[in-house]
N, C-alpha and C. Protein backbone atom coordinates (compact mmCIF):
# COMPACT_ATOMS: atom_id res chain seq x y z
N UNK A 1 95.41 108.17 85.96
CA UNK A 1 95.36 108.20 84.51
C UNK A 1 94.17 107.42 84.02
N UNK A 2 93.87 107.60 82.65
CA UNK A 2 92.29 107.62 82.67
C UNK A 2 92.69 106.72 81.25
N UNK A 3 91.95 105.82 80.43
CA UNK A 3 92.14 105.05 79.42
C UNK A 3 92.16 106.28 77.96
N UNK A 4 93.20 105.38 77.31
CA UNK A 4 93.36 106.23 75.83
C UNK A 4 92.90 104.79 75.14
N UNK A 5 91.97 105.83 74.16
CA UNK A 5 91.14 104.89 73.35
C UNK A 5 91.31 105.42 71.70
N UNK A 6 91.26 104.57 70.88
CA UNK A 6 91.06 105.06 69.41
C UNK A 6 90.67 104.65 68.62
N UNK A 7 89.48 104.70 67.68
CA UNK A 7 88.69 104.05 66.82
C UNK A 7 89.54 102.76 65.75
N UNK A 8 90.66 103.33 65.41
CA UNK A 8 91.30 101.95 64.44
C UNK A 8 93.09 102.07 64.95
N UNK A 9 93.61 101.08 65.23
CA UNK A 9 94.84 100.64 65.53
C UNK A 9 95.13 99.61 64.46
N UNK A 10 96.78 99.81 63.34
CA UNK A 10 96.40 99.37 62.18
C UNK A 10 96.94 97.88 62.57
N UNK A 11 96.84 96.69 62.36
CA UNK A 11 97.33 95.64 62.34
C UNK A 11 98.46 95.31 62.18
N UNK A 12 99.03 94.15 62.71
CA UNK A 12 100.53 93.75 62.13
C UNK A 12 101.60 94.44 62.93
N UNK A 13 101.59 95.65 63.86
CA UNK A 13 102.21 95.57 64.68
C UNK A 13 102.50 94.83 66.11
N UNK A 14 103.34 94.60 66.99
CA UNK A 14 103.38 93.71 67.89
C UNK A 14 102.87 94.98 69.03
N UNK A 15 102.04 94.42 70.10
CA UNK A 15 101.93 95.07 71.59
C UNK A 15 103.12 95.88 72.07
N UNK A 16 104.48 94.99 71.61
CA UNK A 16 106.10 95.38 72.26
C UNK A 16 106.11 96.59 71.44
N UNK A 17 106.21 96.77 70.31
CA UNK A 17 106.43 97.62 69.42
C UNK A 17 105.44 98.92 69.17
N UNK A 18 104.30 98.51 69.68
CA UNK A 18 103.43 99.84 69.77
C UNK A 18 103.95 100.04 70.89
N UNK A 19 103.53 99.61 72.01
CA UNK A 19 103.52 100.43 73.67
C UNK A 19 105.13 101.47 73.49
N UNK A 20 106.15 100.54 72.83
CA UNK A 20 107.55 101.07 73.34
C UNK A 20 107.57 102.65 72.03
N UNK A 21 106.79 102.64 71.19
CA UNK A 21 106.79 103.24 70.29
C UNK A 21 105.88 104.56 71.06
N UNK A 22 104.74 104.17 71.54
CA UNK A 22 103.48 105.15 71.99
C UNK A 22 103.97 105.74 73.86
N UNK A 23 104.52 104.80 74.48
CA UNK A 23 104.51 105.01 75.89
C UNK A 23 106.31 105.37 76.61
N UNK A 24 107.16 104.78 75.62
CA UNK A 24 108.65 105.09 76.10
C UNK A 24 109.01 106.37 75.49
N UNK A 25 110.43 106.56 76.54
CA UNK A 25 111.36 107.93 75.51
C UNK A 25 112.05 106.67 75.12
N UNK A 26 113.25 107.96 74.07
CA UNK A 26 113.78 107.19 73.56
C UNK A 26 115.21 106.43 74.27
N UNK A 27 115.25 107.28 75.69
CA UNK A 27 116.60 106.15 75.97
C UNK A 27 116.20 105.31 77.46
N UNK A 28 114.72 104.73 76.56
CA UNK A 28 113.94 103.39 77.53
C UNK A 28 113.84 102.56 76.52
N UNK A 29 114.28 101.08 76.66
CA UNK A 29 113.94 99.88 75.91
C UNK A 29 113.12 99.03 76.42
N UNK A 30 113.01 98.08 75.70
CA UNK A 30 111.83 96.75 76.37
C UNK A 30 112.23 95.72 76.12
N UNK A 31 112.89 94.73 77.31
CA UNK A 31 113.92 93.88 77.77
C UNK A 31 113.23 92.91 77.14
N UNK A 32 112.11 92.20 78.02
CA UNK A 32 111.36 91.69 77.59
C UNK A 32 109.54 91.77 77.59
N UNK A 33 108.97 91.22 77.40
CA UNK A 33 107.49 91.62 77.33
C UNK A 33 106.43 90.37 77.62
N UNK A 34 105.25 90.54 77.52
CA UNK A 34 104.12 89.33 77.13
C UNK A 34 102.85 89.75 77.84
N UNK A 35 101.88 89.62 76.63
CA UNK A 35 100.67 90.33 76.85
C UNK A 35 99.88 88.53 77.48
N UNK A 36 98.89 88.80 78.30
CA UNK A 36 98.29 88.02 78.95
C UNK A 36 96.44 88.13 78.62
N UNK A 37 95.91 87.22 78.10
CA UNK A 37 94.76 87.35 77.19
C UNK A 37 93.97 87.34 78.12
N UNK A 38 92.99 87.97 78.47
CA UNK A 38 91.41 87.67 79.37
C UNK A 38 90.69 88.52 78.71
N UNK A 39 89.70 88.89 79.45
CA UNK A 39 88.62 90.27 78.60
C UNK A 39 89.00 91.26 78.89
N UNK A 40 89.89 91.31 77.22
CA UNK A 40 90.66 92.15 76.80
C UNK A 40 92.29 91.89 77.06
N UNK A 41 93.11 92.24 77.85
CA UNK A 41 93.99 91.83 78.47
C UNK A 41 94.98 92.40 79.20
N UNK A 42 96.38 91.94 79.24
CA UNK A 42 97.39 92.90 79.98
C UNK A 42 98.51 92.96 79.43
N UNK A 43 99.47 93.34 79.15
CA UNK A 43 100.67 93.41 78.77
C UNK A 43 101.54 94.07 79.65
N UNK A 44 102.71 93.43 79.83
CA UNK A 44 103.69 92.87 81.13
C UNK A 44 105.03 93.57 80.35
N UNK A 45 105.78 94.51 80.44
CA UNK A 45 107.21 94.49 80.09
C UNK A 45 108.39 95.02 80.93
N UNK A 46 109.59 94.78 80.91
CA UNK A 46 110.76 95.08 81.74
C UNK A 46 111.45 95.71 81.08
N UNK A 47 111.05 97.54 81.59
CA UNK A 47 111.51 98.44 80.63
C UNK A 47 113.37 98.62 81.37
N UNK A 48 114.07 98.99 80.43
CA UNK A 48 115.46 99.65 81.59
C UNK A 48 115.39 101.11 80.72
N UNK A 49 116.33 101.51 81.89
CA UNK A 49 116.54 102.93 81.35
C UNK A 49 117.96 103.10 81.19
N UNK A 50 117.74 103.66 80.23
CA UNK A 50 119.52 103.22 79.66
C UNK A 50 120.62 104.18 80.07
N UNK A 51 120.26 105.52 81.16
CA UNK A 51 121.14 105.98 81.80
C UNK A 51 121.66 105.13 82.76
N UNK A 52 120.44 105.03 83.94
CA UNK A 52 121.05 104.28 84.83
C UNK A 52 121.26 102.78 84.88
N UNK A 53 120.49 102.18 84.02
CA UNK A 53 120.68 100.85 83.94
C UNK A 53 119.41 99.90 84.63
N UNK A 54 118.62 100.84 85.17
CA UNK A 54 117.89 100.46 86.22
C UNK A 54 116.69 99.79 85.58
N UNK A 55 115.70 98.79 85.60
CA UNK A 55 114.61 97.43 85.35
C UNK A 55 113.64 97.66 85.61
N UNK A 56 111.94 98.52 85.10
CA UNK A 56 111.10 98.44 86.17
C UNK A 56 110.20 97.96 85.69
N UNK A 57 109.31 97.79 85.76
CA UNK A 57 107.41 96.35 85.17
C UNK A 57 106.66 97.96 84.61
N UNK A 58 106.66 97.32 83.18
CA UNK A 58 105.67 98.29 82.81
C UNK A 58 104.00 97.52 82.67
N UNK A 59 102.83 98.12 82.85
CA UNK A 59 101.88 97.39 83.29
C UNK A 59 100.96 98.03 82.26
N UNK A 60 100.11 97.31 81.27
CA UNK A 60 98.92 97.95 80.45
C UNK A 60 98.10 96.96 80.30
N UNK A 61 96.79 97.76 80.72
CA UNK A 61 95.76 96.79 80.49
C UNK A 61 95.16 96.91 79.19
N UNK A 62 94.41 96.38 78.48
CA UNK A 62 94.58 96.54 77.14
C UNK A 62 93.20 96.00 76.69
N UNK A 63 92.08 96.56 75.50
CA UNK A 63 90.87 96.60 75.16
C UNK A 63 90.84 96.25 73.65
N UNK A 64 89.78 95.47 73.03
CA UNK A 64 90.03 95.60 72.00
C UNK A 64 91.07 95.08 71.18
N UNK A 65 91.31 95.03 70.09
CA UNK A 65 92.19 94.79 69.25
C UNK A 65 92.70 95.54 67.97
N UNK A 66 93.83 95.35 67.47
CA UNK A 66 94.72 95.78 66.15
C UNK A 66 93.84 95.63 65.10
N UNK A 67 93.62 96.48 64.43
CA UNK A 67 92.68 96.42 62.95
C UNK A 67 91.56 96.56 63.34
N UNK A 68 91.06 97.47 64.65
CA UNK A 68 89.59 97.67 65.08
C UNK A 68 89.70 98.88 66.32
N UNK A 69 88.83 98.73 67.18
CA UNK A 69 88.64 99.62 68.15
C UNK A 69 89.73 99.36 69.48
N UNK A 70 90.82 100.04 69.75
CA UNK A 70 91.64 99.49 70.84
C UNK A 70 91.72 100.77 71.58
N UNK A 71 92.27 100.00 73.15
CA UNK A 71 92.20 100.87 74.35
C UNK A 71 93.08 100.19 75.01
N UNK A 72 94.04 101.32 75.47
CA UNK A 72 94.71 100.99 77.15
C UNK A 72 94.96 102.24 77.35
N UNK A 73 95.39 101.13 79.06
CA UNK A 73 95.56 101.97 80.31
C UNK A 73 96.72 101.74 80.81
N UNK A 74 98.02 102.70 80.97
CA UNK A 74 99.15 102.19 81.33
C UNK A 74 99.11 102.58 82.96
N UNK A 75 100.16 101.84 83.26
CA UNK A 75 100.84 101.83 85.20
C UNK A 75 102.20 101.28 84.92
N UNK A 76 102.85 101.81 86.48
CA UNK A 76 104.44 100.94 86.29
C UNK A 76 104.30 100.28 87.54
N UNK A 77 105.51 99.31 88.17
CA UNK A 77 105.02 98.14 89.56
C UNK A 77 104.75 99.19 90.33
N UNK A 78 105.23 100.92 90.33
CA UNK A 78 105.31 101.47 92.04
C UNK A 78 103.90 102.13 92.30
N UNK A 79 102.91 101.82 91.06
CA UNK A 79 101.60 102.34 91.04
C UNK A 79 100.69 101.21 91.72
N UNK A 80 100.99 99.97 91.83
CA UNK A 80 100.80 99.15 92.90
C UNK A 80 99.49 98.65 92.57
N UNK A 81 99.51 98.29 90.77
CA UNK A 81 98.63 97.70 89.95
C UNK A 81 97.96 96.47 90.32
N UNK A 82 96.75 96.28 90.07
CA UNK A 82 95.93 95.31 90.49
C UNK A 82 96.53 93.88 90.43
N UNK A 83 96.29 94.06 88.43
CA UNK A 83 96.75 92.53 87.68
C UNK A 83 98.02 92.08 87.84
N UNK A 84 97.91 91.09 88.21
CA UNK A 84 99.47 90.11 88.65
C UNK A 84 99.63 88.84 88.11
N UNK A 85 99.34 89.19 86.88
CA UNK A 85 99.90 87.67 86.32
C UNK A 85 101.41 88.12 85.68
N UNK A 86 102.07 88.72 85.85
CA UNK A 86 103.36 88.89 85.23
C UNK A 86 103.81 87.63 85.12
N UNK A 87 104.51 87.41 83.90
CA UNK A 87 105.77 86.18 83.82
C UNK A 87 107.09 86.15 84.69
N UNK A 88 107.08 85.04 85.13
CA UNK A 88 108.63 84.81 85.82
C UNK A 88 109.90 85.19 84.53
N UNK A 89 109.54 85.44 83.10
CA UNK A 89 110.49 86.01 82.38
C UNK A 89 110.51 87.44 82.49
N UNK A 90 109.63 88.28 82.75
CA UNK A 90 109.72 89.58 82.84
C UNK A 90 110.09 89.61 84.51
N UNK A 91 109.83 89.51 85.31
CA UNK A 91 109.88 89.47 86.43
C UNK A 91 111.46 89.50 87.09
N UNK A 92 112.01 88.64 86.40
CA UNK A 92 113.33 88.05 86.58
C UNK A 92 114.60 89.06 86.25
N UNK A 93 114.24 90.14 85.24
CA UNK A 93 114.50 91.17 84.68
C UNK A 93 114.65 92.32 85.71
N UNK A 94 113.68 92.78 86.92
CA UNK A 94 113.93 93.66 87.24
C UNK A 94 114.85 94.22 88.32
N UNK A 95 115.02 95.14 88.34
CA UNK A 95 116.33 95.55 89.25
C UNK A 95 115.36 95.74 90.75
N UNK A 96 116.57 95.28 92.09
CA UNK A 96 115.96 95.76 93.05
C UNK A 96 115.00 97.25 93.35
N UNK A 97 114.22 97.08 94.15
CA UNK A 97 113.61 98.34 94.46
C UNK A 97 112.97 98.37 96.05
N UNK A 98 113.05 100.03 96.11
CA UNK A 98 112.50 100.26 97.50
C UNK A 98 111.07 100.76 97.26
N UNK A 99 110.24 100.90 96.52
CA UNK A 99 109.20 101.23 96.60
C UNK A 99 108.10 99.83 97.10
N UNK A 100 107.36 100.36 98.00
CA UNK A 100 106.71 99.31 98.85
C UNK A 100 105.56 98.62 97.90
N UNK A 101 104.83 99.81 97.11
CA UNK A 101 103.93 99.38 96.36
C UNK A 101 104.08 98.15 95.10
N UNK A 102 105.53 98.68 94.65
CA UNK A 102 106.13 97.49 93.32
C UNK A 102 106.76 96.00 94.43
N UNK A 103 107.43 96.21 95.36
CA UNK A 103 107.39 95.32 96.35
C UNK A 103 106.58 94.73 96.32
N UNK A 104 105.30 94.70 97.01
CA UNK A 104 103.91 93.95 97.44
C UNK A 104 103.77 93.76 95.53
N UNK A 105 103.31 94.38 94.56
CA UNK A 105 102.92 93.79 93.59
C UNK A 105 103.64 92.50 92.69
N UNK A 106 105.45 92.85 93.07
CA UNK A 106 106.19 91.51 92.60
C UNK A 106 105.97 90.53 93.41
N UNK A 107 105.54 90.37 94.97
CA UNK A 107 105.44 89.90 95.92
C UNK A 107 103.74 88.94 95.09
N UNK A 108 103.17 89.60 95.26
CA UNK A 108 101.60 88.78 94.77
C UNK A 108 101.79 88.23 93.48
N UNK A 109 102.36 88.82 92.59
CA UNK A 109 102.87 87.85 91.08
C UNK A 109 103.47 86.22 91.46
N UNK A 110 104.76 86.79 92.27
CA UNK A 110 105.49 85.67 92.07
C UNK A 110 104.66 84.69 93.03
N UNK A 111 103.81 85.01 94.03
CA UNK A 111 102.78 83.96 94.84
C UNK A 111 101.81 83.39 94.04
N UNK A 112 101.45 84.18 92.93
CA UNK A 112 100.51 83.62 91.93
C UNK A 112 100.94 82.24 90.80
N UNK A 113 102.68 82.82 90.59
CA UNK A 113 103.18 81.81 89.78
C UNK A 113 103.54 80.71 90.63
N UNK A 114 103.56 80.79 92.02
CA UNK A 114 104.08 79.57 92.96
C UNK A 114 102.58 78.41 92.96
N UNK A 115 101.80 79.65 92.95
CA UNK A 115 100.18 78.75 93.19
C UNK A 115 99.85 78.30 91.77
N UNK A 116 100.33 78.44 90.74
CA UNK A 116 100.21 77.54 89.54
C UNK A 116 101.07 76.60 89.32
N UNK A 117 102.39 76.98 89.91
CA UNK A 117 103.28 75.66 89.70
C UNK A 117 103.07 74.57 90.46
N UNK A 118 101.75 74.52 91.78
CA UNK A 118 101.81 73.65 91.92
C UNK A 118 100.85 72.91 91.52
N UNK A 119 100.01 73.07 90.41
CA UNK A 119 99.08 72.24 89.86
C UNK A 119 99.94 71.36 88.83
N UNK A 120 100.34 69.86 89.29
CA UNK A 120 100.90 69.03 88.25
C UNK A 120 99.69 67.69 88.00
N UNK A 121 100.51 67.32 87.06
CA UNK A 121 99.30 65.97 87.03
C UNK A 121 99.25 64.98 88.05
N UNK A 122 97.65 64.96 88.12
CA UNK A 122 97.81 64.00 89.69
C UNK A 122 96.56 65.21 90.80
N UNK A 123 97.63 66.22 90.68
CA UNK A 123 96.83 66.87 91.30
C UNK A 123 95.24 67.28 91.05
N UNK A 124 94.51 67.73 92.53
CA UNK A 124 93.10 68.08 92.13
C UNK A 124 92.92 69.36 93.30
N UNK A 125 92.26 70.26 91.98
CA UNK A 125 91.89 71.48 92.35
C UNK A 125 90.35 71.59 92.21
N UNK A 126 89.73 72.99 93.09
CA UNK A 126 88.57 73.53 93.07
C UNK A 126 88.57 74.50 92.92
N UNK A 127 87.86 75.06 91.30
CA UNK A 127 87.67 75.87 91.35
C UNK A 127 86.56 77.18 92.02
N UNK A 128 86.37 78.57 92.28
CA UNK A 128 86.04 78.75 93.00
C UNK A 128 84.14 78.90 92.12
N UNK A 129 84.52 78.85 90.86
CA UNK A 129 83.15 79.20 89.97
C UNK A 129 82.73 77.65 89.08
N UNK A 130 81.85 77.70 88.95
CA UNK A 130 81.70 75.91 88.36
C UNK A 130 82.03 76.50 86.74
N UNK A 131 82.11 74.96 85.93
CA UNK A 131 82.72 74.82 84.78
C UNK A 131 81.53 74.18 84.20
N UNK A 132 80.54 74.25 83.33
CA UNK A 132 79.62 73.60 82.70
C UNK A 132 80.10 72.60 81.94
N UNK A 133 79.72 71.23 82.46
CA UNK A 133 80.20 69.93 81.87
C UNK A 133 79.16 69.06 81.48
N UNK A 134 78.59 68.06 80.71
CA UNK A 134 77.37 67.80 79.92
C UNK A 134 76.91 66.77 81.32
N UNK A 135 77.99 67.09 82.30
CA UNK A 135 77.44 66.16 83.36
C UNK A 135 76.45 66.79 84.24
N UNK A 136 76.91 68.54 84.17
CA UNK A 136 76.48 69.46 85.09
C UNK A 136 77.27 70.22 85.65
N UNK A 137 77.35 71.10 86.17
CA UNK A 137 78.22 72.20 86.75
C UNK A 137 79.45 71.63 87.70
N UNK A 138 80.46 71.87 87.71
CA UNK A 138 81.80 71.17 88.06
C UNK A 138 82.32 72.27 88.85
N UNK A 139 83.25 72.17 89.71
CA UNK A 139 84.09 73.09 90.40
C UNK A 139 85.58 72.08 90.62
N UNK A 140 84.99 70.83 90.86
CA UNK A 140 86.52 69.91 91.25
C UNK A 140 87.01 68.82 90.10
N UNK A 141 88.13 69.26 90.11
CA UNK A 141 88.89 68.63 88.52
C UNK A 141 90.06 68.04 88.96
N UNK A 142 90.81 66.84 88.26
CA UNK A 142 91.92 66.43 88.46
C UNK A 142 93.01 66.86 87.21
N UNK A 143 94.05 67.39 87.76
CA UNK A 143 94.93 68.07 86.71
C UNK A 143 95.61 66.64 86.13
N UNK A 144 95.22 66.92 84.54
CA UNK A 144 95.80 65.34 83.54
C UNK A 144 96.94 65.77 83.22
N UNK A 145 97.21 67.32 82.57
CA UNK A 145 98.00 68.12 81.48
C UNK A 145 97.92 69.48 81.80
N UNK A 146 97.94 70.00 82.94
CA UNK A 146 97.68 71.62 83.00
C UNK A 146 98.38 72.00 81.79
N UNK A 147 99.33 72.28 81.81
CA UNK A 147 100.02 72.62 80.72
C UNK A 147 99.10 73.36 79.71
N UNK A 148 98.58 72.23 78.84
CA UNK A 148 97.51 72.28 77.77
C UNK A 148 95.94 72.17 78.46
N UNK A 149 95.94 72.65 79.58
CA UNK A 149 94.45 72.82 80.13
C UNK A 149 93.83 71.60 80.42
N UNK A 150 94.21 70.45 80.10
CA UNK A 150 93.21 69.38 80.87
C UNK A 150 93.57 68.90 82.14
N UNK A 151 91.88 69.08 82.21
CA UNK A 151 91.76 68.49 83.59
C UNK A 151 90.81 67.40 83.35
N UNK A 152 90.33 66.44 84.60
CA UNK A 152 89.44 65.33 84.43
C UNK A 152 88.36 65.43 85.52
N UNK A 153 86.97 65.22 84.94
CA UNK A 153 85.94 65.89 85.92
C UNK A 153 85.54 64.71 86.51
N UNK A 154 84.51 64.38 87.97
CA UNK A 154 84.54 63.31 88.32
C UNK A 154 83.75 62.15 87.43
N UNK A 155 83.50 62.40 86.54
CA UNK A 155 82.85 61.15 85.75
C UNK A 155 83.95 60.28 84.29
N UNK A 156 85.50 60.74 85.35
CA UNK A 156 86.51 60.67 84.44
C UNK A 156 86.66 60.76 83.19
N UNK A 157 85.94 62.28 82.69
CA UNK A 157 86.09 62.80 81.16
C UNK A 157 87.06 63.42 81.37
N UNK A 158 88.16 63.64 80.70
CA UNK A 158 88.93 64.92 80.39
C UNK A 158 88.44 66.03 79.43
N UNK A 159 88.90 67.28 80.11
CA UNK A 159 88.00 68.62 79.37
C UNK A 159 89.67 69.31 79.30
N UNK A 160 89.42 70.23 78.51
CA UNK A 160 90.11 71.39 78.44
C UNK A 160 89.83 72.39 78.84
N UNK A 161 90.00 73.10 79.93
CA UNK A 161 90.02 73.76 80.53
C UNK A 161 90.28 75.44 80.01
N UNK A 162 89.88 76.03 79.00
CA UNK A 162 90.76 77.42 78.35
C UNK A 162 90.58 78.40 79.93
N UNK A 163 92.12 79.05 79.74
CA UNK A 163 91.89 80.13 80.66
C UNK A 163 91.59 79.83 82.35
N UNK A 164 91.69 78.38 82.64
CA UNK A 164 91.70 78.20 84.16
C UNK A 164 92.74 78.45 84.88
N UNK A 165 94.16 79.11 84.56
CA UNK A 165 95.17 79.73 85.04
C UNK A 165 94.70 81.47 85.37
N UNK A 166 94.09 81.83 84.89
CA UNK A 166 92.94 83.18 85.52
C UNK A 166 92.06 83.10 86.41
N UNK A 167 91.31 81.79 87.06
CA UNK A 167 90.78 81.32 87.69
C UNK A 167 90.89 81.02 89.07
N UNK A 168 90.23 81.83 90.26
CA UNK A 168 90.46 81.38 91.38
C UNK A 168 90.17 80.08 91.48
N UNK A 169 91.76 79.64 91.97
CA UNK A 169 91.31 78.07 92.56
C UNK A 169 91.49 77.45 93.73
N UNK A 170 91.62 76.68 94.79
CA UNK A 170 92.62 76.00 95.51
C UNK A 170 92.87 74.41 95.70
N UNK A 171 94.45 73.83 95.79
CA UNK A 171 94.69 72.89 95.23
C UNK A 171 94.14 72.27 96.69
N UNK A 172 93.67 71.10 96.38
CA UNK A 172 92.59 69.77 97.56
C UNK A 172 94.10 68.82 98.07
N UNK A 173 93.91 68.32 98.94
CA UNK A 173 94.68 67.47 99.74
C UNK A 173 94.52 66.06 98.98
N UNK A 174 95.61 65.47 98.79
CA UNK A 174 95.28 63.75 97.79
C UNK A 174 93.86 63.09 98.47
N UNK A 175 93.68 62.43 97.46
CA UNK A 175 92.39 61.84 97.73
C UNK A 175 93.24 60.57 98.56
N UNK A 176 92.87 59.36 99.70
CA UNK A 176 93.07 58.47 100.13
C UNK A 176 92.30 57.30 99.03
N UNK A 177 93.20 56.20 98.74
CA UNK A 177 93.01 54.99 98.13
C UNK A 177 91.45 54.81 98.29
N UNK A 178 90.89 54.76 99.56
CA UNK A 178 89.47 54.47 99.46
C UNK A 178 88.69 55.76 98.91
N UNK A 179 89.17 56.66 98.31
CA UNK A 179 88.29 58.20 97.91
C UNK A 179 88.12 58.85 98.66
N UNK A 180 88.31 58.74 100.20
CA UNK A 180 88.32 60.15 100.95
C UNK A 180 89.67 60.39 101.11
N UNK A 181 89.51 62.15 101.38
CA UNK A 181 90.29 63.03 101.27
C UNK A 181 91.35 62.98 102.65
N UNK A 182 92.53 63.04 101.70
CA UNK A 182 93.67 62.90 103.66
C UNK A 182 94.03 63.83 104.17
């Protein structure tokens, strides 16, 4: 399937409420949802079908915006979609399945949300692309507040970080009392 695009999408509707309006029948609902912001973005929902009862990941990548030029591209998990940031709230929603492809894709989500939960404060990650800091280009940060994006670069500034949960990273081994790594 190939992207549907259209010069004006009117404002003030929600993502949940168009897609389920433009992309469901009518005896499919949308459990829950949540669009995920990058360039452009994704939107995540746990459609059921109200014969059988059955849960599956609806997947749209999404261009543009409401009150301007918008575009998506829909998939469901057994199309064995790239983007895997799904929420552990949609996620949690779906009914078992045998398809191998939605398998491996809930499989890489929920590894993605394991590899963010473990950035707490304290911790220090590298990222895989540097971060322009007035110090100079950064890759290794100490997590202050993931939460709210700060991290602390080595000249102990804290930055905010937008969008480093999209970001290849990997978390570093504690630093040892004297500064090397254990």
């Amino acid at each position: 399937m190939g992207w549907t695009l259209m010069d004006h999408r009117p404002a003030g509707e929600s993502h949940e409420a168009f897609f389920a309006r433009e992309l469901l029948r009518s005896d499919q609902e949308i459990l829950a949802a949540a669009h995920v912001r990058g360039i452009g973005g994704t939107f995540y929902a746990a459609v059921r079908e109200q014969r059988s009862g059955e849960v599956w990941a609806l997947v749209v990548l999404t261009t543009g915006r409401a009150g301007s030029g918008f575009g998506y591209k829909e998939m469901e998990e057994s199309q064995g979609p790239t983007p895997c940031e799904c929420p552990a709230h949609v996620l949690d929603l779906l009914s078992p399945t045998k398809s191998e492809r939605a398998i491996e894709w809930r499989s890489r989500c929920r590894a993605r949300l394991r590899h963010l939960a473990a950035v707490t404060p304290g911790i220090r990650v590298r990222f895989e692309l540097d971060y322009l800091t007035p110090e100079g280009p950064c890759r290794t940060f100490e997590a202050v507040d993931p939460a709210q994006g700060h991290f602390r670069g080595p000249e102990q500034t804290v930055y905010r970080l937008t969008g480093w949960r999209r970001e290849p990273f990997e978390v570093l081994p504690a630093a040892a009392p004297d500064g090397k790594e254990s």
